[in-house]
PDB file of N, CA and C in Angstrom:
ATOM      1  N   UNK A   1     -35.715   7.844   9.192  1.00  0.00           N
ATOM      2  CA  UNK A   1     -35.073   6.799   8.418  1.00  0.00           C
ATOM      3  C   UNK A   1     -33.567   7.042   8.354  1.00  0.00           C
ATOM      4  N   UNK A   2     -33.051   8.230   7.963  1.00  0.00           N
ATOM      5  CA  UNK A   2     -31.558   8.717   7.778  1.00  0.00           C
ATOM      6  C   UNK A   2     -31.573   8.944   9.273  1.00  0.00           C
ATOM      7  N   UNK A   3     -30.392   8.791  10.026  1.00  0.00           N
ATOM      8  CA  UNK A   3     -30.109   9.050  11.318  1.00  0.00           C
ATOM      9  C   UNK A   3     -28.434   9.688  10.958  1.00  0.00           C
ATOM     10  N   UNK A   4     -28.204  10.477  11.690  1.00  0.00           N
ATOM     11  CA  UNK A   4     -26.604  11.228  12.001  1.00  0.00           C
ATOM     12  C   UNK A   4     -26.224  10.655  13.458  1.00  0.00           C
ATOM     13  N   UNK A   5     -25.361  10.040  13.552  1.00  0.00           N
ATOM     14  CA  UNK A   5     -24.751   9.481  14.972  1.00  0.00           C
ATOM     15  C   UNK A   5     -23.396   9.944  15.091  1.00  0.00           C
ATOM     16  N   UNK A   6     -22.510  10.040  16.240  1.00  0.00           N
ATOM     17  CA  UNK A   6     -21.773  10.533  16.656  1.00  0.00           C
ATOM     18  C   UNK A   6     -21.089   9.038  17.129  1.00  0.00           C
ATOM     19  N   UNK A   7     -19.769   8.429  17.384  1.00  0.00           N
ATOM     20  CA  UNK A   7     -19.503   7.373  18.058  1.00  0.00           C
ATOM     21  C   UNK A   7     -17.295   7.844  17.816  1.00  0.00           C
ATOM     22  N   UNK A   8     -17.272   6.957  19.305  1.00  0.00           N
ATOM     23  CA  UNK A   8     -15.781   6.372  19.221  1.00  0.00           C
ATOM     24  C   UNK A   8     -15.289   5.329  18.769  1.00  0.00           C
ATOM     25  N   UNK A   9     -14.653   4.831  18.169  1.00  0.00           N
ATOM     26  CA  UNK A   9     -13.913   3.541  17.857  1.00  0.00           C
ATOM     27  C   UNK A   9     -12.261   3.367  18.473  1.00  0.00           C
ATOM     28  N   UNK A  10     -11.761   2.498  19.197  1.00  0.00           N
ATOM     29  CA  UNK A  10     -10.543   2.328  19.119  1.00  0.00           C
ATOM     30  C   UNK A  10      -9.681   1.331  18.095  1.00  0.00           C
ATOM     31  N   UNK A  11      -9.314   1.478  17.873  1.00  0.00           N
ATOM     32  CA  UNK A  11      -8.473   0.773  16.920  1.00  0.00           C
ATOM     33  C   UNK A  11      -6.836   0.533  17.089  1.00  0.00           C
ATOM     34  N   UNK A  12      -6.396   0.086  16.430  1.00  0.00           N
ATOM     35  CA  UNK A  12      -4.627  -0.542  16.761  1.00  0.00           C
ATOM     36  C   UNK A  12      -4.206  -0.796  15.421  1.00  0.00           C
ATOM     37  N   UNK A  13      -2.585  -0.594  15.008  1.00  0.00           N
ATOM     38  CA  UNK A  13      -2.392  -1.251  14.241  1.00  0.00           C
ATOM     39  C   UNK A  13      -0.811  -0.882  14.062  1.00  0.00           C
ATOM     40  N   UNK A  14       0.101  -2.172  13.012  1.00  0.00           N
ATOM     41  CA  UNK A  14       1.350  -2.158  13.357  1.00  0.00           C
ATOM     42  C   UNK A  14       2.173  -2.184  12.094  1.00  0.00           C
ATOM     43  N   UNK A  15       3.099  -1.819  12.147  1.00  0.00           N
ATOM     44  CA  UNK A  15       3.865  -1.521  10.839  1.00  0.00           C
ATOM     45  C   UNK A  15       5.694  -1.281  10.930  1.00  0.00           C
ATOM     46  N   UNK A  16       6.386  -1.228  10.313  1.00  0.00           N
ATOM     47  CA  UNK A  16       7.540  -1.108   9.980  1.00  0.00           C
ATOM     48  C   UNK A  16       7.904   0.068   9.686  1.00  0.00           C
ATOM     49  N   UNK A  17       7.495   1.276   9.423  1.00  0.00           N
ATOM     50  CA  UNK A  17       7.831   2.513   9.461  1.00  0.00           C
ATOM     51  C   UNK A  17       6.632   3.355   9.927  1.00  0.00           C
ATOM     52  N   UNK A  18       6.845   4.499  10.591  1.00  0.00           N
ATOM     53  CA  UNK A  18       5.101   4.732  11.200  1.00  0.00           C
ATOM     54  C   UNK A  18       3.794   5.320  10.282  1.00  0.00           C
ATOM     55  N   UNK A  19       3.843   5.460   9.073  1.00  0.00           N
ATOM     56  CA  UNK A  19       3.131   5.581   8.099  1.00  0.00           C
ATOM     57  C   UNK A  19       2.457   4.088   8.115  1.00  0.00           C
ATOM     58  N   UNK A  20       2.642   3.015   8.065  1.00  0.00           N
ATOM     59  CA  UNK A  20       2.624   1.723   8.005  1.00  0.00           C
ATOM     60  C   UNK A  20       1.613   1.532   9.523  1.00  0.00           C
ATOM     61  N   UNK A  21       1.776   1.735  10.215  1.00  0.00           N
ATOM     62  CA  UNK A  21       1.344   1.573  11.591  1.00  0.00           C
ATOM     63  C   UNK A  21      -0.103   2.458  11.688  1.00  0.00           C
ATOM     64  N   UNK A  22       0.263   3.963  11.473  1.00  0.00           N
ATOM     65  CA  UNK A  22      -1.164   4.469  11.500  1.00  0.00           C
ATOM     66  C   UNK A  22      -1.972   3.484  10.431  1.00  0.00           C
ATOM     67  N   UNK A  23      -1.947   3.462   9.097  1.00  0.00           N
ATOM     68  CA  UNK A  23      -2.300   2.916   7.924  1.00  0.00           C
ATOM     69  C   UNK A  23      -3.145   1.954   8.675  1.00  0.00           C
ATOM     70  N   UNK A  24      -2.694   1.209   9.278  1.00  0.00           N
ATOM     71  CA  UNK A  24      -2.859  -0.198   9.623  1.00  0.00           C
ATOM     72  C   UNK A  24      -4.002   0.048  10.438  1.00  0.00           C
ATOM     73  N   UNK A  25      -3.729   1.053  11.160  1.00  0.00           N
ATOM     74  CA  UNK A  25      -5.029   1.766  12.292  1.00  0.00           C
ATOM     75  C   UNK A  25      -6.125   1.941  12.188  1.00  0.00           C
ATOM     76  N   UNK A  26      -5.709   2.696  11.106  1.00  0.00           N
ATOM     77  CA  UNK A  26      -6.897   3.282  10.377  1.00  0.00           C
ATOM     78  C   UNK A  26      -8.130   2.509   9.552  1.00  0.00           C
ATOM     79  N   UNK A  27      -7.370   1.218   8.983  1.00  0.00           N
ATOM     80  CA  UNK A  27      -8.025   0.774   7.667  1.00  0.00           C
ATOM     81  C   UNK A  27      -8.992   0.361   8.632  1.00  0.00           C
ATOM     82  N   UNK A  28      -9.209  -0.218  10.131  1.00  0.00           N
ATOM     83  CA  UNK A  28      -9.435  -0.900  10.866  1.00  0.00           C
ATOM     84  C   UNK A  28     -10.901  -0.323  11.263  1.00  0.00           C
ATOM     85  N   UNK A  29     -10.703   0.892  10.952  1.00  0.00           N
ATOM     86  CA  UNK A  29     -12.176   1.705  11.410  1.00  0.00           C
ATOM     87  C   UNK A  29     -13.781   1.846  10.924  1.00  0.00           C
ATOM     88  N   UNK A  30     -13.633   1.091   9.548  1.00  0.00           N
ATOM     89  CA  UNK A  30     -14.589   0.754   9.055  1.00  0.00           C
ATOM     90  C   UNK A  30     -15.165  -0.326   9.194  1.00  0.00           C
ATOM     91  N   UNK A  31     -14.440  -1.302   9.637  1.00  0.00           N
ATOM     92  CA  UNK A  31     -14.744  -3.203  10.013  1.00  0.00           C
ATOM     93  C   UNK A  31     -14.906  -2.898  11.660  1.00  0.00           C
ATOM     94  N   UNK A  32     -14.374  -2.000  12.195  1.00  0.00           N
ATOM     95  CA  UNK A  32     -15.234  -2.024  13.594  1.00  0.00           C
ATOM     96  C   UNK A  32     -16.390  -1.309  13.782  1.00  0.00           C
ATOM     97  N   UNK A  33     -16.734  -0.698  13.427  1.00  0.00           N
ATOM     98  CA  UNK A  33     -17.994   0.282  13.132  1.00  0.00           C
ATOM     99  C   UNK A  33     -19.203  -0.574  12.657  1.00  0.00           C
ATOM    100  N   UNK A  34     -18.890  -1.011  11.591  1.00  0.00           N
ATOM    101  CA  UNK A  34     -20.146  -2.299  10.774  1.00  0.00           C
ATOM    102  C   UNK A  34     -19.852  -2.866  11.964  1.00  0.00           C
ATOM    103  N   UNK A  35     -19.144  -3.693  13.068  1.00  0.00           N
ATOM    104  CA  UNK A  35     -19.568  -5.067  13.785  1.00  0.00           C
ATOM    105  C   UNK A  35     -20.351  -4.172  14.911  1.00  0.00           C
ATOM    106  N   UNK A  36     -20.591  -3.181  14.817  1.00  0.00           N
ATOM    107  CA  UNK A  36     -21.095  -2.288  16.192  1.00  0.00           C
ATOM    108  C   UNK A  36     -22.401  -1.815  15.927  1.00  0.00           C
ATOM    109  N   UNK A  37     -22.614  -2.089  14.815  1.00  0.00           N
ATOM    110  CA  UNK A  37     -24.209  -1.683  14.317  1.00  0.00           C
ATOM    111  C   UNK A  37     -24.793  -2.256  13.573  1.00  0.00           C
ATOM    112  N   UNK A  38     -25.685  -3.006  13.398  1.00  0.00           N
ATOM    113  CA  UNK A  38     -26.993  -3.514  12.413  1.00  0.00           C
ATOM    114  C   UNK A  38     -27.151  -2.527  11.593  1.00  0.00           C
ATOM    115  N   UNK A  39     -27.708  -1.120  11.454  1.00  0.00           N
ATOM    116  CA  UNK A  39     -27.605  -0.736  10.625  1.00  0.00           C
ATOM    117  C   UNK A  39     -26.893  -0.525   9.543  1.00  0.00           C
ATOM    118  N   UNK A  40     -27.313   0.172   7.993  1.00  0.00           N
ATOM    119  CA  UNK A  40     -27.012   0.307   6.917  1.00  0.00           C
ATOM    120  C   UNK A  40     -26.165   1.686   6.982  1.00  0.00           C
ATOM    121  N   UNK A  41     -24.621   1.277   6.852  1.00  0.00           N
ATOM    122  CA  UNK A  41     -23.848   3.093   6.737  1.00  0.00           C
ATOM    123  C   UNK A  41     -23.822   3.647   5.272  1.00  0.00           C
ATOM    124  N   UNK A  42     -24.502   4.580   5.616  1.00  0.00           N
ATOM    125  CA  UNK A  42     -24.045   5.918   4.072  1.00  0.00           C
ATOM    126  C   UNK A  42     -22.903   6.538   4.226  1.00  0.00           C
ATOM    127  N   UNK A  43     -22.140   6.656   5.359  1.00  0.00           N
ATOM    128  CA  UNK A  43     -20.907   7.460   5.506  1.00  0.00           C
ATOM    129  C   UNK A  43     -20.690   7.574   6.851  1.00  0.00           C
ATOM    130  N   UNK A  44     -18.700   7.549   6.757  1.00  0.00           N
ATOM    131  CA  UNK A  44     -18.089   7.339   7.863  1.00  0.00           C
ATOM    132  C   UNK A  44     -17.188   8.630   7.919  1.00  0.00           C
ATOM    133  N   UNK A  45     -17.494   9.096   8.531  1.00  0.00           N
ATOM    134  CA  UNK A  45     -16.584  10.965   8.701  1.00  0.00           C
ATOM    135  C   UNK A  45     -15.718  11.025   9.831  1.00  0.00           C
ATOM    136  N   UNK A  46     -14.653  11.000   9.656  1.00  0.00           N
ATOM    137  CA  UNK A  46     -13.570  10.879  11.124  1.00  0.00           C
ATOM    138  C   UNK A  46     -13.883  12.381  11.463  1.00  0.00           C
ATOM    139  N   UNK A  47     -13.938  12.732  12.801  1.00  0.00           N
ATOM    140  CA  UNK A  47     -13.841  13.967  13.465  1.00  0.00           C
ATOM    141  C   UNK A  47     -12.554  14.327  13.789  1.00  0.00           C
ATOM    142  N   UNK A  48     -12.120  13.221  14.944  1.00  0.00           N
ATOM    143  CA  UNK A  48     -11.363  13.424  15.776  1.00  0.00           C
ATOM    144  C   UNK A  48     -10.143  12.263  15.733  1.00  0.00           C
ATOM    145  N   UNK A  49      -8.759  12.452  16.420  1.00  0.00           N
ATOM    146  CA  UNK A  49      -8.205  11.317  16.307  1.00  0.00           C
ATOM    147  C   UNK A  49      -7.008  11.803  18.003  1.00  0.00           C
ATOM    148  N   UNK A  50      -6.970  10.878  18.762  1.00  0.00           N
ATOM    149  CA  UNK A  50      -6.722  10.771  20.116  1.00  0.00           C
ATOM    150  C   UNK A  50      -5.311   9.329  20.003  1.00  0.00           C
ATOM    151  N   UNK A  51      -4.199   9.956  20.398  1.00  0.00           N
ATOM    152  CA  UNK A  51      -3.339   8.907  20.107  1.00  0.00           C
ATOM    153  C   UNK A  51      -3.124   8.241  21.950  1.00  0.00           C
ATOM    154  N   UNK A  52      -3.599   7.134  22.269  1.00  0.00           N
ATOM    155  CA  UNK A  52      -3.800   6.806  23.147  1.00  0.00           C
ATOM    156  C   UNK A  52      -2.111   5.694  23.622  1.00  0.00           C
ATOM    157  N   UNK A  53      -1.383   5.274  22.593  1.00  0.00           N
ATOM    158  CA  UNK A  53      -0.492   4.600  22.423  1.00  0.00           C
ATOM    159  C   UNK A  53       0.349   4.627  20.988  1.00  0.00           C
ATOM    160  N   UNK A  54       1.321   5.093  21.403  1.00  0.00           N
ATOM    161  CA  UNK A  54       2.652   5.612  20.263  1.00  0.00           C
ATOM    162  C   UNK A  54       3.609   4.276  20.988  1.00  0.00           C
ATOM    163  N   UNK A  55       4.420   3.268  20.458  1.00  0.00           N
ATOM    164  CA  UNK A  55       5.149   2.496  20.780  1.00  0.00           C
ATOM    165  C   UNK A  55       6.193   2.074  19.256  1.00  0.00           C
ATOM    166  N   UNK A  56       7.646   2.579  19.591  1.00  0.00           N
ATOM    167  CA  UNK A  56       8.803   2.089  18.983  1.00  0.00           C
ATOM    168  C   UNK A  56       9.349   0.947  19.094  1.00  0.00           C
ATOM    169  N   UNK A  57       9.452  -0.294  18.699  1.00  0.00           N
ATOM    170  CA  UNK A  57      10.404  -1.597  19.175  1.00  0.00           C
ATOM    171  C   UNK A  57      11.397  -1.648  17.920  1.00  0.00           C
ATOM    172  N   UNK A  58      12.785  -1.798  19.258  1.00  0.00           N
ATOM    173  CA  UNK A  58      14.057  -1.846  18.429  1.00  0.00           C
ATOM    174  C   UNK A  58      14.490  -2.903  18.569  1.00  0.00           C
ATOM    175  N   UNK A  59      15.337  -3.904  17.396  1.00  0.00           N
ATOM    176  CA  UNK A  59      16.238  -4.865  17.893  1.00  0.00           C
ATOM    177  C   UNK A  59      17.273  -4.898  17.066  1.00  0.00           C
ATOM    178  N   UNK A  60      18.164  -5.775  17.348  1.00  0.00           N
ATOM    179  CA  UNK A  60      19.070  -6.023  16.772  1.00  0.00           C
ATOM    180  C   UNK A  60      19.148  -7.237  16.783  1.00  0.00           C
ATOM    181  N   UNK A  61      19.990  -7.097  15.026  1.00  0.00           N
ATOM    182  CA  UNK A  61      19.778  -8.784  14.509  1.00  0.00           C
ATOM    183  C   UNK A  61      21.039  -8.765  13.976  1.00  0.00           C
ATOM    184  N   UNK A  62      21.869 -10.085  14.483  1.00  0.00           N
ATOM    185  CA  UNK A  62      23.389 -10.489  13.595  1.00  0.00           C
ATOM    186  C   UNK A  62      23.158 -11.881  12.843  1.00  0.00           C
ATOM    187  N   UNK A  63      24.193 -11.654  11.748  1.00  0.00           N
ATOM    188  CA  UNK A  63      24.202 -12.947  11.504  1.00  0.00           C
ATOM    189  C   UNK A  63      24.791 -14.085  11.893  1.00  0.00           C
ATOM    190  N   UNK A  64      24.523 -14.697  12.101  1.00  0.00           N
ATOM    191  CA  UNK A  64      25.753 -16.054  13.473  1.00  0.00           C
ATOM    192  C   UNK A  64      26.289 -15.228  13.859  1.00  0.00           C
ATOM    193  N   UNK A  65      25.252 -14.542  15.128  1.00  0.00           N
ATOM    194  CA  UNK A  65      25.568 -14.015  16.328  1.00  0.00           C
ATOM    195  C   UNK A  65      26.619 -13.125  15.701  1.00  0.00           C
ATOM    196  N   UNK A  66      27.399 -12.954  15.035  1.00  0.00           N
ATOM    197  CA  UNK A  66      28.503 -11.412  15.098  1.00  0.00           C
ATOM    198  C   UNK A  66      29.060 -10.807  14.151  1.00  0.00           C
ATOM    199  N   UNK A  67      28.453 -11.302  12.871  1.00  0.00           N
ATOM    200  CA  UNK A  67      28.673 -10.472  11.693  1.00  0.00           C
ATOM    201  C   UNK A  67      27.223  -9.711  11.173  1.00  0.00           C
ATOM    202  N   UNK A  68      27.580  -9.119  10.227  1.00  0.00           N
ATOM    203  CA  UNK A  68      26.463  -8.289   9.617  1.00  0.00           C
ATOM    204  C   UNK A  68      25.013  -7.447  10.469  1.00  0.00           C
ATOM    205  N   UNK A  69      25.686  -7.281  12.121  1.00  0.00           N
ATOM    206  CA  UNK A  69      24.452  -6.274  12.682  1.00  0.00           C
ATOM    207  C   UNK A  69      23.869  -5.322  12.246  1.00  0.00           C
ATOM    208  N   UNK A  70      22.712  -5.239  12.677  1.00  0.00           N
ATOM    209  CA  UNK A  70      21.844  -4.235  11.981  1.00  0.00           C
ATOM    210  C   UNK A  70      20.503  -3.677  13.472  1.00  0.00           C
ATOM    211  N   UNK A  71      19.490  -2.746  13.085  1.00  0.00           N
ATOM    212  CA  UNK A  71      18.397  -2.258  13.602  1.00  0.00           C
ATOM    213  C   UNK A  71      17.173  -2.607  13.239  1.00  0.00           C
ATOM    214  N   UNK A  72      16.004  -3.272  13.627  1.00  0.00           N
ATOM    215  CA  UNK A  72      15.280  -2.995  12.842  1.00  0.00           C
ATOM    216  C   UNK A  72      14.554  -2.709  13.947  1.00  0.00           C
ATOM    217  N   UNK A  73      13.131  -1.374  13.263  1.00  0.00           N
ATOM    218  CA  UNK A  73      12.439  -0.891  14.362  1.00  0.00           C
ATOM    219  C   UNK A  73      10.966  -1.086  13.784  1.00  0.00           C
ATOM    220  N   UNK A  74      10.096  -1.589  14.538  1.00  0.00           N
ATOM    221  CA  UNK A  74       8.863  -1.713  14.170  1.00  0.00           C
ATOM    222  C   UNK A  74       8.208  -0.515  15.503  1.00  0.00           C
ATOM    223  N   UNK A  75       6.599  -0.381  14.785  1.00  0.00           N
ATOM    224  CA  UNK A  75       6.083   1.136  15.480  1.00  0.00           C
ATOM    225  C   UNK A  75       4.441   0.389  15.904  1.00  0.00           C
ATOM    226  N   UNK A  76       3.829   0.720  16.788  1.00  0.00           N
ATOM    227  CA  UNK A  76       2.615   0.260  17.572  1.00  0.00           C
ATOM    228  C   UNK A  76       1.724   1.424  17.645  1.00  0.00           C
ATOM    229  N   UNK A  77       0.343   1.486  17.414  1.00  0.00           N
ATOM    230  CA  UNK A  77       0.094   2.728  17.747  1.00  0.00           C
ATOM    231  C   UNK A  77      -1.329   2.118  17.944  1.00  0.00           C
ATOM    232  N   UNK A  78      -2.038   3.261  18.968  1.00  0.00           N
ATOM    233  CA  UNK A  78      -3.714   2.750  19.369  1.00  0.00           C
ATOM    234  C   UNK A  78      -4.145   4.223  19.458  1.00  0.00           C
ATOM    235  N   UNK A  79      -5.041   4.101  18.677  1.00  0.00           N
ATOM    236  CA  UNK A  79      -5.654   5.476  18.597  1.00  0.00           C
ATOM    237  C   UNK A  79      -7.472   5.477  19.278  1.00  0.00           C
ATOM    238  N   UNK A  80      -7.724   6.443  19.438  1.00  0.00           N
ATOM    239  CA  UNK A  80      -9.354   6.863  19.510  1.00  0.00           C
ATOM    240  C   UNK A  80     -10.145   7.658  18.610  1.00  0.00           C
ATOM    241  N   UNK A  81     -10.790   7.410  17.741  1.00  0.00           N
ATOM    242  CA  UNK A  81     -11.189   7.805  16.651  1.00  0.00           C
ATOM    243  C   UNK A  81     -12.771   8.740  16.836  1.00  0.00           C
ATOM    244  N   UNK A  82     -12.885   9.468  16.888  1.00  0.00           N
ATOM    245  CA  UNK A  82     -14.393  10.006  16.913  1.00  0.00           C
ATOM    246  C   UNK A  82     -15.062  10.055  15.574  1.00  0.00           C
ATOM    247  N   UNK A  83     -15.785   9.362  15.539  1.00  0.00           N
ATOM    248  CA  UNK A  83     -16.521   8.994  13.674  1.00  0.00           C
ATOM    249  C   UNK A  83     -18.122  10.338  14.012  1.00  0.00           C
ATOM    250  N   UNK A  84     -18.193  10.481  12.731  1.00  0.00           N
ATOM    251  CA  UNK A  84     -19.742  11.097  12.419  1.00  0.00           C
ATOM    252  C   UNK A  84     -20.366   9.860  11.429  1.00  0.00           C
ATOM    253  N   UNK A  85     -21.022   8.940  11.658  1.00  0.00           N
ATOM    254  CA  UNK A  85     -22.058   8.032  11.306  1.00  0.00           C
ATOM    255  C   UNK A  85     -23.135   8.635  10.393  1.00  0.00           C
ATOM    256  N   UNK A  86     -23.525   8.595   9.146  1.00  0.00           N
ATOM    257  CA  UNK A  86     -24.647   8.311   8.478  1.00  0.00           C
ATOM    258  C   UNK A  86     -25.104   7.230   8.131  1.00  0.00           C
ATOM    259  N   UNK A  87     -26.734   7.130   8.892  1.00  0.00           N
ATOM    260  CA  UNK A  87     -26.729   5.612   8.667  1.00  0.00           C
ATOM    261  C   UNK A  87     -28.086   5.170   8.049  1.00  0.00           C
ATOM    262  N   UNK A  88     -28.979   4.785   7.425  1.00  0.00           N
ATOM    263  CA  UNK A  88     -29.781   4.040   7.551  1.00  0.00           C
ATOM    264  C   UNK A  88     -30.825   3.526   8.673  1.00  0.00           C
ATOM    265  N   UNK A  89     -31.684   3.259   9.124  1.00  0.00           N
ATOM    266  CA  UNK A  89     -32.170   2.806  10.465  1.00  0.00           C
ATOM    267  C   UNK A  89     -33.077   1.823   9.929  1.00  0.00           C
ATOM    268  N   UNK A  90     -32.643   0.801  10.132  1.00  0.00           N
ATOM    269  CA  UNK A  90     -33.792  -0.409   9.526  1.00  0.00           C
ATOM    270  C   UNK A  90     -34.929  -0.927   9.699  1.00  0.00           C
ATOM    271  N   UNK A  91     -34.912  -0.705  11.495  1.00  0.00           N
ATOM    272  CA  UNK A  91     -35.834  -0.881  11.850  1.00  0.00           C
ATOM    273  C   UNK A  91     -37.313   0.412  11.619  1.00  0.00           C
ATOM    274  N   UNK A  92     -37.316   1.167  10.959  1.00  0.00           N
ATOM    275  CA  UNK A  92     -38.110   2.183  10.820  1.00  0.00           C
ATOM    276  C   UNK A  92     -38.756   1.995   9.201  1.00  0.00           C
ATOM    277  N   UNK A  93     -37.780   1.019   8.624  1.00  0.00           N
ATOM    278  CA  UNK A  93     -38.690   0.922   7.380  1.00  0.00           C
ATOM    279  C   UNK A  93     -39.510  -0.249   7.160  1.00  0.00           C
ATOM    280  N   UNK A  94     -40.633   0.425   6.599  1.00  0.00           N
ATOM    281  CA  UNK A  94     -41.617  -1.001   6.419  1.00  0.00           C
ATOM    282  C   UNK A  94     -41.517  -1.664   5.076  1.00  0.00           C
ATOM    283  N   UNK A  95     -41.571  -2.690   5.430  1.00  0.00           N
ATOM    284  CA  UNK A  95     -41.656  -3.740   4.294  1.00  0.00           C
ATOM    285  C   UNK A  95     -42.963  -4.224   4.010  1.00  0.00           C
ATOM    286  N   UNK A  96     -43.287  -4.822   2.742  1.00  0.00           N
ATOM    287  CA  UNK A  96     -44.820  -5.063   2.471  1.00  0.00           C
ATOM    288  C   UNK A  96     -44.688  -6.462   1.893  1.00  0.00           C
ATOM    289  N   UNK A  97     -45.269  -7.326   2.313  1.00  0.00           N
ATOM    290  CA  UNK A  97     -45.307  -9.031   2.105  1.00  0.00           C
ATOM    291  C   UNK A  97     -46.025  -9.225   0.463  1.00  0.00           C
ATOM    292  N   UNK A  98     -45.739 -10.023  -0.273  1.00  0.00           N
ATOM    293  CA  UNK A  98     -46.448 -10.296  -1.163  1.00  0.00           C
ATOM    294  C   UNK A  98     -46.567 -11.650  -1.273  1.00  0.00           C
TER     295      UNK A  98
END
């Protein structure tokens, strides 16, 4: 009935300073996991974490074109996540009709 599974997830996510970006990554790992299984999770245990894509974007922004320039840098990141799964197995429990 309790099963222990092992699985990868990739995930992505984007932000304005790179705290913001992992964050974003991360939250992501629980809503892909549920769409990957029918079963019922008791717990999601990160193992591992694999940075598959680190990405900086810089620009520059004026105001009418030539006053007040500035930087702004946004951060990209795609990770590989190795989860430890506790789950439920549904199909193993019986139900009784009344």
């Amino acid at each position: 009935m309790k099963q222990h599974l092992t699985t990868t997830v990739r995930v992505e996510g984007k932000g304005e300073n790179k705290a913001a970006a992992f964050s974003s990554a991360l939250s992501q790992v629980q809503r892909t996991v549920l769409k990957s299984t029918e079963n019922i999770l008791l717990r999601i245990e990160p193992q591992d974490v694999k940075i598959i894509t680190a990405e900086e974007k810089v620009t520059k922004e004026r105001f009418l074109f030539f006053f007040l320039a500035r930087e702004r840098k946004s951060y990209y990141v795609v990770l590989d996540i190795t989860v430890n799964l506790t789950v439920i197995n549904t199909e193993q429990v019986v139900f009784t009709t009344k």
